[in-house]
Every structure is written in structure tokens, then in C-alpha cells.
PDB file of N, CA and C in Angstrom:
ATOM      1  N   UNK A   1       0.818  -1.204   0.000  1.00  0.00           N
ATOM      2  CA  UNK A   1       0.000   0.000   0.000  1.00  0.00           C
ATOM      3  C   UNK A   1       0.855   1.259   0.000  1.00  0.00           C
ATOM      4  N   UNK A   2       0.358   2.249  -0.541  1.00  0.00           N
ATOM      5  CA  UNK A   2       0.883   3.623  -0.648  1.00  0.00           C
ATOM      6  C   UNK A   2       1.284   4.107   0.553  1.00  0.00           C
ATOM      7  N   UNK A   3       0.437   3.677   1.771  1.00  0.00           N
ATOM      8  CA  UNK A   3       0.963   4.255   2.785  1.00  0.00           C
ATOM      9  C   UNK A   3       1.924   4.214   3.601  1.00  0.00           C
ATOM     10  N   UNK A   4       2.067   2.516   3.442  1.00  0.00           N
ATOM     11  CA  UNK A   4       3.483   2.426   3.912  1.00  0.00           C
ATOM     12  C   UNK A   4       4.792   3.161   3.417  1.00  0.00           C
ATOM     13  N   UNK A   5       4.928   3.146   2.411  1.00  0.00           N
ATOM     14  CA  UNK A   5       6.342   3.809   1.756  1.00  0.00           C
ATOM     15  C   UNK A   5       6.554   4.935   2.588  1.00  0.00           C
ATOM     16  N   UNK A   6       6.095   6.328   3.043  1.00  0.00           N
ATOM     17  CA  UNK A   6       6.606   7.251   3.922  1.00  0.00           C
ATOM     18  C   UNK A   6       6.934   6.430   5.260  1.00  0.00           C
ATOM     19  N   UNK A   7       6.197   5.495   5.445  1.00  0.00           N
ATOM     20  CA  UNK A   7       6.665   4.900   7.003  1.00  0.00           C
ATOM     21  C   UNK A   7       8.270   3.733   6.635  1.00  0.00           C
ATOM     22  N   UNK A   8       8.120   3.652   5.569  1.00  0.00           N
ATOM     23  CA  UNK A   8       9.688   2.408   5.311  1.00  0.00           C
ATOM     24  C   UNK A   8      10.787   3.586   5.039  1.00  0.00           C
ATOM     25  N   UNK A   9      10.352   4.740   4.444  1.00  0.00           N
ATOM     26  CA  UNK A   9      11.097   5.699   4.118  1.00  0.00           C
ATOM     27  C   UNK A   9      11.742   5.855   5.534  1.00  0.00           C
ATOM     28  N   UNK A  10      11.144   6.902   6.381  1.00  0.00           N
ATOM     29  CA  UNK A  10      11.672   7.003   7.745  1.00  0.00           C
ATOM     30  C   UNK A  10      12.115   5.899   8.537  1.00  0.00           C
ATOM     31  N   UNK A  11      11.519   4.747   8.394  1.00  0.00           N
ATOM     32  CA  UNK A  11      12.258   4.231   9.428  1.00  0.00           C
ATOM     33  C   UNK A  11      13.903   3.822   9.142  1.00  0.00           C
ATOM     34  N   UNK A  12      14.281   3.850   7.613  1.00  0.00           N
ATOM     35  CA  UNK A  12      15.747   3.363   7.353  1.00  0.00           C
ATOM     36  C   UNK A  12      16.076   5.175   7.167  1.00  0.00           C
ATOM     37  N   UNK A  13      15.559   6.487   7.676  1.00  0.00           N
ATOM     38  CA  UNK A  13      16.411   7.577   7.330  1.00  0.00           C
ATOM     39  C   UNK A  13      17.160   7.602   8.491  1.00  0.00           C
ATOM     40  N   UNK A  14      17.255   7.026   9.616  1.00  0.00           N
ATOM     41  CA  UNK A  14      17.992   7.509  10.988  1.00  0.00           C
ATOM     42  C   UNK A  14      19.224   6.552  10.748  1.00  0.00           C
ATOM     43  N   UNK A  15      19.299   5.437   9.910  1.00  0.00           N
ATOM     44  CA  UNK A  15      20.832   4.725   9.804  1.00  0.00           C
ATOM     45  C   UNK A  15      21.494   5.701   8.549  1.00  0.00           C
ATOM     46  N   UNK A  16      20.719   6.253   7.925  1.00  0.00           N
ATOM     47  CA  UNK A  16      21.335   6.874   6.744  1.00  0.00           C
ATOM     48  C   UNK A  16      22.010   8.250   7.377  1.00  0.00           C
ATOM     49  N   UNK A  17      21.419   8.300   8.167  1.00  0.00           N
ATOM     50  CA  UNK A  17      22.021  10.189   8.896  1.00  0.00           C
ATOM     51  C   UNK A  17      22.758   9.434   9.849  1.00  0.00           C
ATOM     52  N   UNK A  18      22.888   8.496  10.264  1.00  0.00           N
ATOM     53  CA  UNK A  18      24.129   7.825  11.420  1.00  0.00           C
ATOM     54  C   UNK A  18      25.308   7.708  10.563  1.00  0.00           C
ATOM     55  N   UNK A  19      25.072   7.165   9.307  1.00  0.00           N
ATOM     56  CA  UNK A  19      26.263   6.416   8.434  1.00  0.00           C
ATOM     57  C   UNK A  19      26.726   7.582   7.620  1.00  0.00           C
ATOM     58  N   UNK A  20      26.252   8.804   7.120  1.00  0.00           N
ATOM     59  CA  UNK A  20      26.545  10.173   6.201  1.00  0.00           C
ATOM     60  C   UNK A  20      27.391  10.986   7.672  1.00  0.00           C
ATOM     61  N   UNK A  21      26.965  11.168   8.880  1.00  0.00           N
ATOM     62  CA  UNK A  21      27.799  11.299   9.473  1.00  0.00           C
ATOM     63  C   UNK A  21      29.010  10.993  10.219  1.00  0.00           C
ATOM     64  N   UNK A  22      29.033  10.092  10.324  1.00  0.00           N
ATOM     65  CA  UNK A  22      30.263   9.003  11.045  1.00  0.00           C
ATOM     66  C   UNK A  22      30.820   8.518   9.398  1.00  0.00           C
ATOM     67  N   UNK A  23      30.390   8.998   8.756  1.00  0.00           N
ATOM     68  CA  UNK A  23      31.508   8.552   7.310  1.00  0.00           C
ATOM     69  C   UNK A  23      31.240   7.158   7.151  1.00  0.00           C
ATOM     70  N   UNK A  24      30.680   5.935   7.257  1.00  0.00           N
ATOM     71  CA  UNK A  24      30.608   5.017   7.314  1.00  0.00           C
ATOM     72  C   UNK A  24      30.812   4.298   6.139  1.00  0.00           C
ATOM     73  N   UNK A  25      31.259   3.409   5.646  1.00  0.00           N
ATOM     74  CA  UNK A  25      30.692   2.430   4.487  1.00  0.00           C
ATOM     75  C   UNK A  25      31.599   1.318   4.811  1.00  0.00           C
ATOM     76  N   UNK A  26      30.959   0.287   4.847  1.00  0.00           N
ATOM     77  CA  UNK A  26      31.428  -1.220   5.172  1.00  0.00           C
ATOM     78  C   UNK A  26      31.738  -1.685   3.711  1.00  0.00           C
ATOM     79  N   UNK A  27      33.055  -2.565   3.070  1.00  0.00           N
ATOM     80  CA  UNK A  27      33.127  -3.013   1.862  1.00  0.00           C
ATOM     81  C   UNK A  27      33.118  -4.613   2.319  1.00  0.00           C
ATOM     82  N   UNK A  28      32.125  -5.010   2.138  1.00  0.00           N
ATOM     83  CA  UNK A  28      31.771  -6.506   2.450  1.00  0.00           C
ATOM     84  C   UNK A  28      32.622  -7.780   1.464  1.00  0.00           C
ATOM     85  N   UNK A  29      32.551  -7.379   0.129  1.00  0.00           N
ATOM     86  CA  UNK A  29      33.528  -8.050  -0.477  1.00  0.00           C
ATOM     87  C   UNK A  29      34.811  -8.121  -0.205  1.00  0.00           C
ATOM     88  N   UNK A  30      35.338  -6.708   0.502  1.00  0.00           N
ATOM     89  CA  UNK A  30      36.743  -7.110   0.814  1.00  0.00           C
ATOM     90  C   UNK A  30      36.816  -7.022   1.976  1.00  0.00           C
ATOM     91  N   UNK A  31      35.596  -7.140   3.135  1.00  0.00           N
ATOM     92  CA  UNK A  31      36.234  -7.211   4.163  1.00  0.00           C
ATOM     93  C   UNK A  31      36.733  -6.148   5.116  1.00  0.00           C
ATOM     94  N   UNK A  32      36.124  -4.897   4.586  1.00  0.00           N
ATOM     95  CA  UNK A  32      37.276  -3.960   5.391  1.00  0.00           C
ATOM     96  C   UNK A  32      36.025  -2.541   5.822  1.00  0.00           C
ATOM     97  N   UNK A  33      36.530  -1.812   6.618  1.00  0.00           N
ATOM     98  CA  UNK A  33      35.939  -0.789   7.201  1.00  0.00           C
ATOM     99  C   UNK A  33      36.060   0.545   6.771  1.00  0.00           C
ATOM    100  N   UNK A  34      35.503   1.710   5.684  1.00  0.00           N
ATOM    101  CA  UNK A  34      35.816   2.716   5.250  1.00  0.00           C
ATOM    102  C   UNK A  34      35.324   3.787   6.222  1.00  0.00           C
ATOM    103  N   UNK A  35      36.200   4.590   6.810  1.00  0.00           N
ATOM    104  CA  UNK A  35      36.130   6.163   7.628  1.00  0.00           C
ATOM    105  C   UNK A  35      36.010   7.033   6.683  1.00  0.00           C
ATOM    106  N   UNK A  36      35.630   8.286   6.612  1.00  0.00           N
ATOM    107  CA  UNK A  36      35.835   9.290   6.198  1.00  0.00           C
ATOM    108  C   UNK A  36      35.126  10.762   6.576  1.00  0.00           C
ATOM    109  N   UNK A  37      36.122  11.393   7.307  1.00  0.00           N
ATOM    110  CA  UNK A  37      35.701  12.461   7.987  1.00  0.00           C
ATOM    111  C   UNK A  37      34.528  12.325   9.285  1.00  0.00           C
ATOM    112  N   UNK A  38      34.594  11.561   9.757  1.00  0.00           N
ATOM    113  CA  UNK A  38      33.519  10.992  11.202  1.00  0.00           C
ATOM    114  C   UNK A  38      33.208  12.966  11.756  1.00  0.00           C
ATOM    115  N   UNK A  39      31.767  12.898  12.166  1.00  0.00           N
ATOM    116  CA  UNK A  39      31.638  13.485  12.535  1.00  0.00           C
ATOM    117  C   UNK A  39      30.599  12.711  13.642  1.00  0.00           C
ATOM    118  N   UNK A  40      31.099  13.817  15.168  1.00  0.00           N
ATOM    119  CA  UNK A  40      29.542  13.257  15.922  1.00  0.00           C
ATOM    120  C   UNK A  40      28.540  14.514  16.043  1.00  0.00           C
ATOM    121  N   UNK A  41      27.502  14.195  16.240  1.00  0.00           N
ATOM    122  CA  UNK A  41      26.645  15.879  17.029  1.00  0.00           C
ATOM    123  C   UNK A  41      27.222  16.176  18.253  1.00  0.00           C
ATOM    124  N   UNK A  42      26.518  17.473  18.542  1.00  0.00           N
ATOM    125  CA  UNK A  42      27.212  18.264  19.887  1.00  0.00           C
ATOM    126  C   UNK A  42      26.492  17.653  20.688  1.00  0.00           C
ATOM    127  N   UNK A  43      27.107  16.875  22.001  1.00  0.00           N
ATOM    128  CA  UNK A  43      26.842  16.528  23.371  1.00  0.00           C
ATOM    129  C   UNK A  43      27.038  15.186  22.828  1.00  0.00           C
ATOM    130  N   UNK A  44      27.399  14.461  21.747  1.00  0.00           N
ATOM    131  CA  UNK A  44      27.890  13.430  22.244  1.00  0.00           C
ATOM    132  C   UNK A  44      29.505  13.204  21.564  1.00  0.00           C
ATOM    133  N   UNK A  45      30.096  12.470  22.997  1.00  0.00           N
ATOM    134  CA  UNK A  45      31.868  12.291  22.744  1.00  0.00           C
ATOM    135  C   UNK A  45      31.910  11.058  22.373  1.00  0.00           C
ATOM    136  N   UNK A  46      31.143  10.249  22.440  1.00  0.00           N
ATOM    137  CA  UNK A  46      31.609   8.805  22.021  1.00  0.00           C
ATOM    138  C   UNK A  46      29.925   7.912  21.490  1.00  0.00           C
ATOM    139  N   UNK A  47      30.190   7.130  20.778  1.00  0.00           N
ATOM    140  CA  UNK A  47      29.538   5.975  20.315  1.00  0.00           C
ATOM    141  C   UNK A  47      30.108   4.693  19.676  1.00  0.00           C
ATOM    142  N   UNK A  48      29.347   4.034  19.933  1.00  0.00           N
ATOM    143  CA  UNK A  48      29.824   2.367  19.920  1.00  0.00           C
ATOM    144  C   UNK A  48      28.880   1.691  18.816  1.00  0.00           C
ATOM    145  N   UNK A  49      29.133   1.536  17.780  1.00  0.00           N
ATOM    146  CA  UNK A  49      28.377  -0.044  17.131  1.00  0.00           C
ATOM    147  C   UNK A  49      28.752  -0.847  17.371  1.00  0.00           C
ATOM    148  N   UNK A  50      27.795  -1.915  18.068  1.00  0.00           N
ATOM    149  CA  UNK A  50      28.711  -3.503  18.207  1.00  0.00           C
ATOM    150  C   UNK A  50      28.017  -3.926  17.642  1.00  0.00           C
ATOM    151  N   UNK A  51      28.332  -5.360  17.260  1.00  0.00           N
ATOM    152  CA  UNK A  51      28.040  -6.543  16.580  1.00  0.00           C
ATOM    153  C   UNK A  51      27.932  -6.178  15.064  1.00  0.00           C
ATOM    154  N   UNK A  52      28.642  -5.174  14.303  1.00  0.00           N
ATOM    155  CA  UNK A  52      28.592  -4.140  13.048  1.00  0.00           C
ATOM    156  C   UNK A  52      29.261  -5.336  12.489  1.00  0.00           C
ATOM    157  N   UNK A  53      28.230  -5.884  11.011  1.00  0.00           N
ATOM    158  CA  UNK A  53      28.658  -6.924  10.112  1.00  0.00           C
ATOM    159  C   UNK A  53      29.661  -6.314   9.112  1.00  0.00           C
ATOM    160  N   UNK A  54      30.834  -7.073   8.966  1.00  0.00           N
ATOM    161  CA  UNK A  54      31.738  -6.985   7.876  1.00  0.00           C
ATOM    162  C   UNK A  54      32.024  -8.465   7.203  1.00  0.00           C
ATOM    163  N   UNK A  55      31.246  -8.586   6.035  1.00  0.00           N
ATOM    164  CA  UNK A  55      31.189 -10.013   5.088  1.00  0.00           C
ATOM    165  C   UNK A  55      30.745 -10.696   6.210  1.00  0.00           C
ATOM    166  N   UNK A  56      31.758 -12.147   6.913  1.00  0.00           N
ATOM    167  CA  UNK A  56      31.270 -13.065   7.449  1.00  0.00           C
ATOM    168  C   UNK A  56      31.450 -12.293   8.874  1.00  0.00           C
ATOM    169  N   UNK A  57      32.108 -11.641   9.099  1.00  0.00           N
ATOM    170  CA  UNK A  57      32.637 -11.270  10.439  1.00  0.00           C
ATOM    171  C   UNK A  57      31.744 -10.145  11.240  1.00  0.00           C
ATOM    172  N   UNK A  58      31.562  -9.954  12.575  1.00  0.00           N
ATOM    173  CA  UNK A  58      31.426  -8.959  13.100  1.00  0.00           C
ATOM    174  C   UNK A  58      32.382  -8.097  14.511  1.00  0.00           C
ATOM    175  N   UNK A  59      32.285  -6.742  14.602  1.00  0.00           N
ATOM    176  CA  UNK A  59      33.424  -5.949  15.137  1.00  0.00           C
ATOM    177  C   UNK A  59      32.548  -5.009  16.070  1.00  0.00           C
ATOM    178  N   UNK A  60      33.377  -4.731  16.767  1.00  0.00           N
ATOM    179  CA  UNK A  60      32.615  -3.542  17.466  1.00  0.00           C
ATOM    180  C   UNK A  60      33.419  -2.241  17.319  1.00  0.00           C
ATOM    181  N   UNK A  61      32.413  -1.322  16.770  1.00  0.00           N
ATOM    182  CA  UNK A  61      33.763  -0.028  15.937  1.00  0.00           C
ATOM    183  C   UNK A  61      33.436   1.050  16.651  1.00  0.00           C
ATOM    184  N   UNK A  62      34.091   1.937  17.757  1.00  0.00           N
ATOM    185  CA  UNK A  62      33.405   3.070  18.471  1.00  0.00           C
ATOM    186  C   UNK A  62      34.015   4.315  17.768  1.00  0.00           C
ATOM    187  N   UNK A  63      33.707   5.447  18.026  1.00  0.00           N
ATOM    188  CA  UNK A  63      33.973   6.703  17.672  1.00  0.00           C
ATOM    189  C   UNK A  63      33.888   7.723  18.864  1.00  0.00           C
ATOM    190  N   UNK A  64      35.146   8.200  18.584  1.00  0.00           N
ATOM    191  CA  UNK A  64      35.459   8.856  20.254  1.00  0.00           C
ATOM    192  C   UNK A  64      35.821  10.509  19.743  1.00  0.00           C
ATOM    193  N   UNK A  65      35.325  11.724  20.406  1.00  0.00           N
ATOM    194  CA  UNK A  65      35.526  12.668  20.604  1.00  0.00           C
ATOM    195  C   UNK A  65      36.825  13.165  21.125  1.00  0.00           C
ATOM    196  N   UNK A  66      38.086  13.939  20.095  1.00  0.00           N
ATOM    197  CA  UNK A  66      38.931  13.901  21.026  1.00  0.00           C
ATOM    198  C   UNK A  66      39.671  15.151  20.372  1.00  0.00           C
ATOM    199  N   UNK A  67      39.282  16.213  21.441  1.00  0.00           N
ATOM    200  CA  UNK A  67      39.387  17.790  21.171  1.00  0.00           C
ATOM    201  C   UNK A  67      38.581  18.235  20.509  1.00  0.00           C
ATOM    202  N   UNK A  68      39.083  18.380  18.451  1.00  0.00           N
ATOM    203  CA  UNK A  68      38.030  18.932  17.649  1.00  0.00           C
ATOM    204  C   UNK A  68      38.094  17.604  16.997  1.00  0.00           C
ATOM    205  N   UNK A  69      38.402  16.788  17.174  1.00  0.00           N
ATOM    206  CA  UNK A  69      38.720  15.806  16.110  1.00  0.00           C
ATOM    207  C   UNK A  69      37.675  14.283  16.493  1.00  0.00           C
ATOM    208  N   UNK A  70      37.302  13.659  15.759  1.00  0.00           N
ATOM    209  CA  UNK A  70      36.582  12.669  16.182  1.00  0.00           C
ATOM    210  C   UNK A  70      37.385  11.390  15.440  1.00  0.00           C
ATOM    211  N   UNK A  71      38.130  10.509  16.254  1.00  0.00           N
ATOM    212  CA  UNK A  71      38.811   9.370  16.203  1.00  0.00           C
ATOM    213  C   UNK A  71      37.767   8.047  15.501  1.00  0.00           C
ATOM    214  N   UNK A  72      38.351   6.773  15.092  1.00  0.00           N
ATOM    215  CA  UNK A  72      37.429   5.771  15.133  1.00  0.00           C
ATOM    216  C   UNK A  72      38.448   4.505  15.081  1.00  0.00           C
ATOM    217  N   UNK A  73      37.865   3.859  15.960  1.00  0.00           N
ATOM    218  CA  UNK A  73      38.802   2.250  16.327  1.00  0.00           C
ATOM    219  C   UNK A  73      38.099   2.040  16.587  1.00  0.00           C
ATOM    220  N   UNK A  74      38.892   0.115  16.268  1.00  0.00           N
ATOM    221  CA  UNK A  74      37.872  -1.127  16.643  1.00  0.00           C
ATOM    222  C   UNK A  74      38.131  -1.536  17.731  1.00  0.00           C
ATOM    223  N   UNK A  75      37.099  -2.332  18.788  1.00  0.00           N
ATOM    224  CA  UNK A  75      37.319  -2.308  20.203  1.00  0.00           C
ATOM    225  C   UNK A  75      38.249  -4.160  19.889  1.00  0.00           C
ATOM    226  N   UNK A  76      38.885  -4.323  21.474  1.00  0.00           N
ATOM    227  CA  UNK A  76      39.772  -5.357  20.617  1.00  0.00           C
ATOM    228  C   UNK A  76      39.342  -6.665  20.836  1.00  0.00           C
ATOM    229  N   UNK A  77      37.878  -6.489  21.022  1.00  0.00           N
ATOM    230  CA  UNK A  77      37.531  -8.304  20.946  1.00  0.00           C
ATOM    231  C   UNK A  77      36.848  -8.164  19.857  1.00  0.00           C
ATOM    232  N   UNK A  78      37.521  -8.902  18.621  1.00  0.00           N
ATOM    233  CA  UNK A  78      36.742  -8.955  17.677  1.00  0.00           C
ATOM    234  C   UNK A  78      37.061 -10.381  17.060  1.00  0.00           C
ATOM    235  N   UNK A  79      36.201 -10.377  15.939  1.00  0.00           N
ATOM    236  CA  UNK A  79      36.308 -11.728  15.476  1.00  0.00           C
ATOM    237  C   UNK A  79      37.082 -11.971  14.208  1.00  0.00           C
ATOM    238  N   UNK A  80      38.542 -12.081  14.198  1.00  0.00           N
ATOM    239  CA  UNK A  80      39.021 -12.143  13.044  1.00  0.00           C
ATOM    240  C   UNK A  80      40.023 -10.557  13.152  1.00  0.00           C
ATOM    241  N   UNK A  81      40.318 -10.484  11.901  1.00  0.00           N
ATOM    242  CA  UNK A  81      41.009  -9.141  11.278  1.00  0.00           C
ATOM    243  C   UNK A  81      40.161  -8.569  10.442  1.00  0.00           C
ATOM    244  N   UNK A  82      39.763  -7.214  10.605  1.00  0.00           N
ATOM    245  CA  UNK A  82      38.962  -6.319   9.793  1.00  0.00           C
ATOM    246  C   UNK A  82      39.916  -5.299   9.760  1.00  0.00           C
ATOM    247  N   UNK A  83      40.235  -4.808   8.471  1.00  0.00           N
ATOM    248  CA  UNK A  83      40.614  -3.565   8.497  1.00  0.00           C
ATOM    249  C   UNK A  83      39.905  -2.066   8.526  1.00  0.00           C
ATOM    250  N   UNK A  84      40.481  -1.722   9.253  1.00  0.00           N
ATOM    251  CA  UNK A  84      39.877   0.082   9.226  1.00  0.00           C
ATOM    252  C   UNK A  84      40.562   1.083   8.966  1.00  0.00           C
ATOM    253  N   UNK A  85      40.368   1.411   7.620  1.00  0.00           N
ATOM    254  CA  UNK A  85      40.717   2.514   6.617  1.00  0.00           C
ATOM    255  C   UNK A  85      40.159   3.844   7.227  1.00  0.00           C
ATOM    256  N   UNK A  86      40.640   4.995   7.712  1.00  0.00           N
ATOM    257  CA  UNK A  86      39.884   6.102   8.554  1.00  0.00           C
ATOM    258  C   UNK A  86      40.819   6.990   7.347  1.00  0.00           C
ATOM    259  N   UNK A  87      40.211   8.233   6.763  1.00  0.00           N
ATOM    260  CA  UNK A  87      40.435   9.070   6.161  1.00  0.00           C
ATOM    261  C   UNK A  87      39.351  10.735   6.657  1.00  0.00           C
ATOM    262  N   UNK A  88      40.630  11.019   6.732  1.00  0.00           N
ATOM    263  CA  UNK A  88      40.676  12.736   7.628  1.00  0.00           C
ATOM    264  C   UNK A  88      40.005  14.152   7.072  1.00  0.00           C
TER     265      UNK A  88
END
């Protein structure tokens, strides 16, 4: 039905404004974690995705506030080797 579509719309716009800000993009074929330019909103210094799928694997990738700059590492229990590509 017609009506749903504004309701499927919104409910996937709050990962799309999580992932356009924190720079996000997962490359599943190869496995690896793309950064670019992370930003957080004002009042928050840190956030955590856990259980964040990469191909077969999952990681827990936080983003930390630190001065003006917003950092991003993987926490170190993870499963496997994922790389994380962070670009500034």
C-alpha cells in the first residue's frame, strides 16, 4: 500500500544520517571498514556499534571525541582481522 512507503522511508532515514555522518561504508567483499571524515553531534563524545557486520565477520567499531577531532577504532575483541581505513 501507498501508505506504507513514507513509514519504510523514515524508518531506514535515521541509519542513513548515522552512516553520512560518522563517514561510514562497510566493503563486504573485501572485508574492510571505510572512515571518512567521522563526525559526531554536539553533546555526544563517544559511540559504539557492536556486533557491526563486515562479510562473514562482526566488530565492534566506536567513535570517540577527542578535542576537535573525532577518532574511530575497533574495540579489541573482535572476530578475526577487519581492516579500518579512517580518512581525515
Amino acid at each position: 500500500p501507498v501508505a506504507c512507503l513514507p513509514q519504510a522511508w523514515s524508518a531506514g532515514s535515521a541509519f542513513m544520517l548515522m552512516q553520512a555522518c560518522l563517514g561510514l561504508e562497510i566493503d563486504g567483499w573485501d572485508g574492510e571498514i571505510h572512515v571518512t571524515r567521522p563526525r559526531l553531534p554536539i553533546g555526544i563524545d563517544m559511540l559504539t556499534l557492536r556486533h557491526l557486520g563486515v562479510g562473514a565477520r562482526a566488530v565492534d567499531l566506536t567513535f570517540q571525541r577527542v578535542g576537535d577531532r573525532v577518532v574511530a577504532f575497533l574495540a579489541d575483541r573482535h572476530e578475526g582481522l577487519v581492516p579500518l581505513i579512517v580518512r581525515t
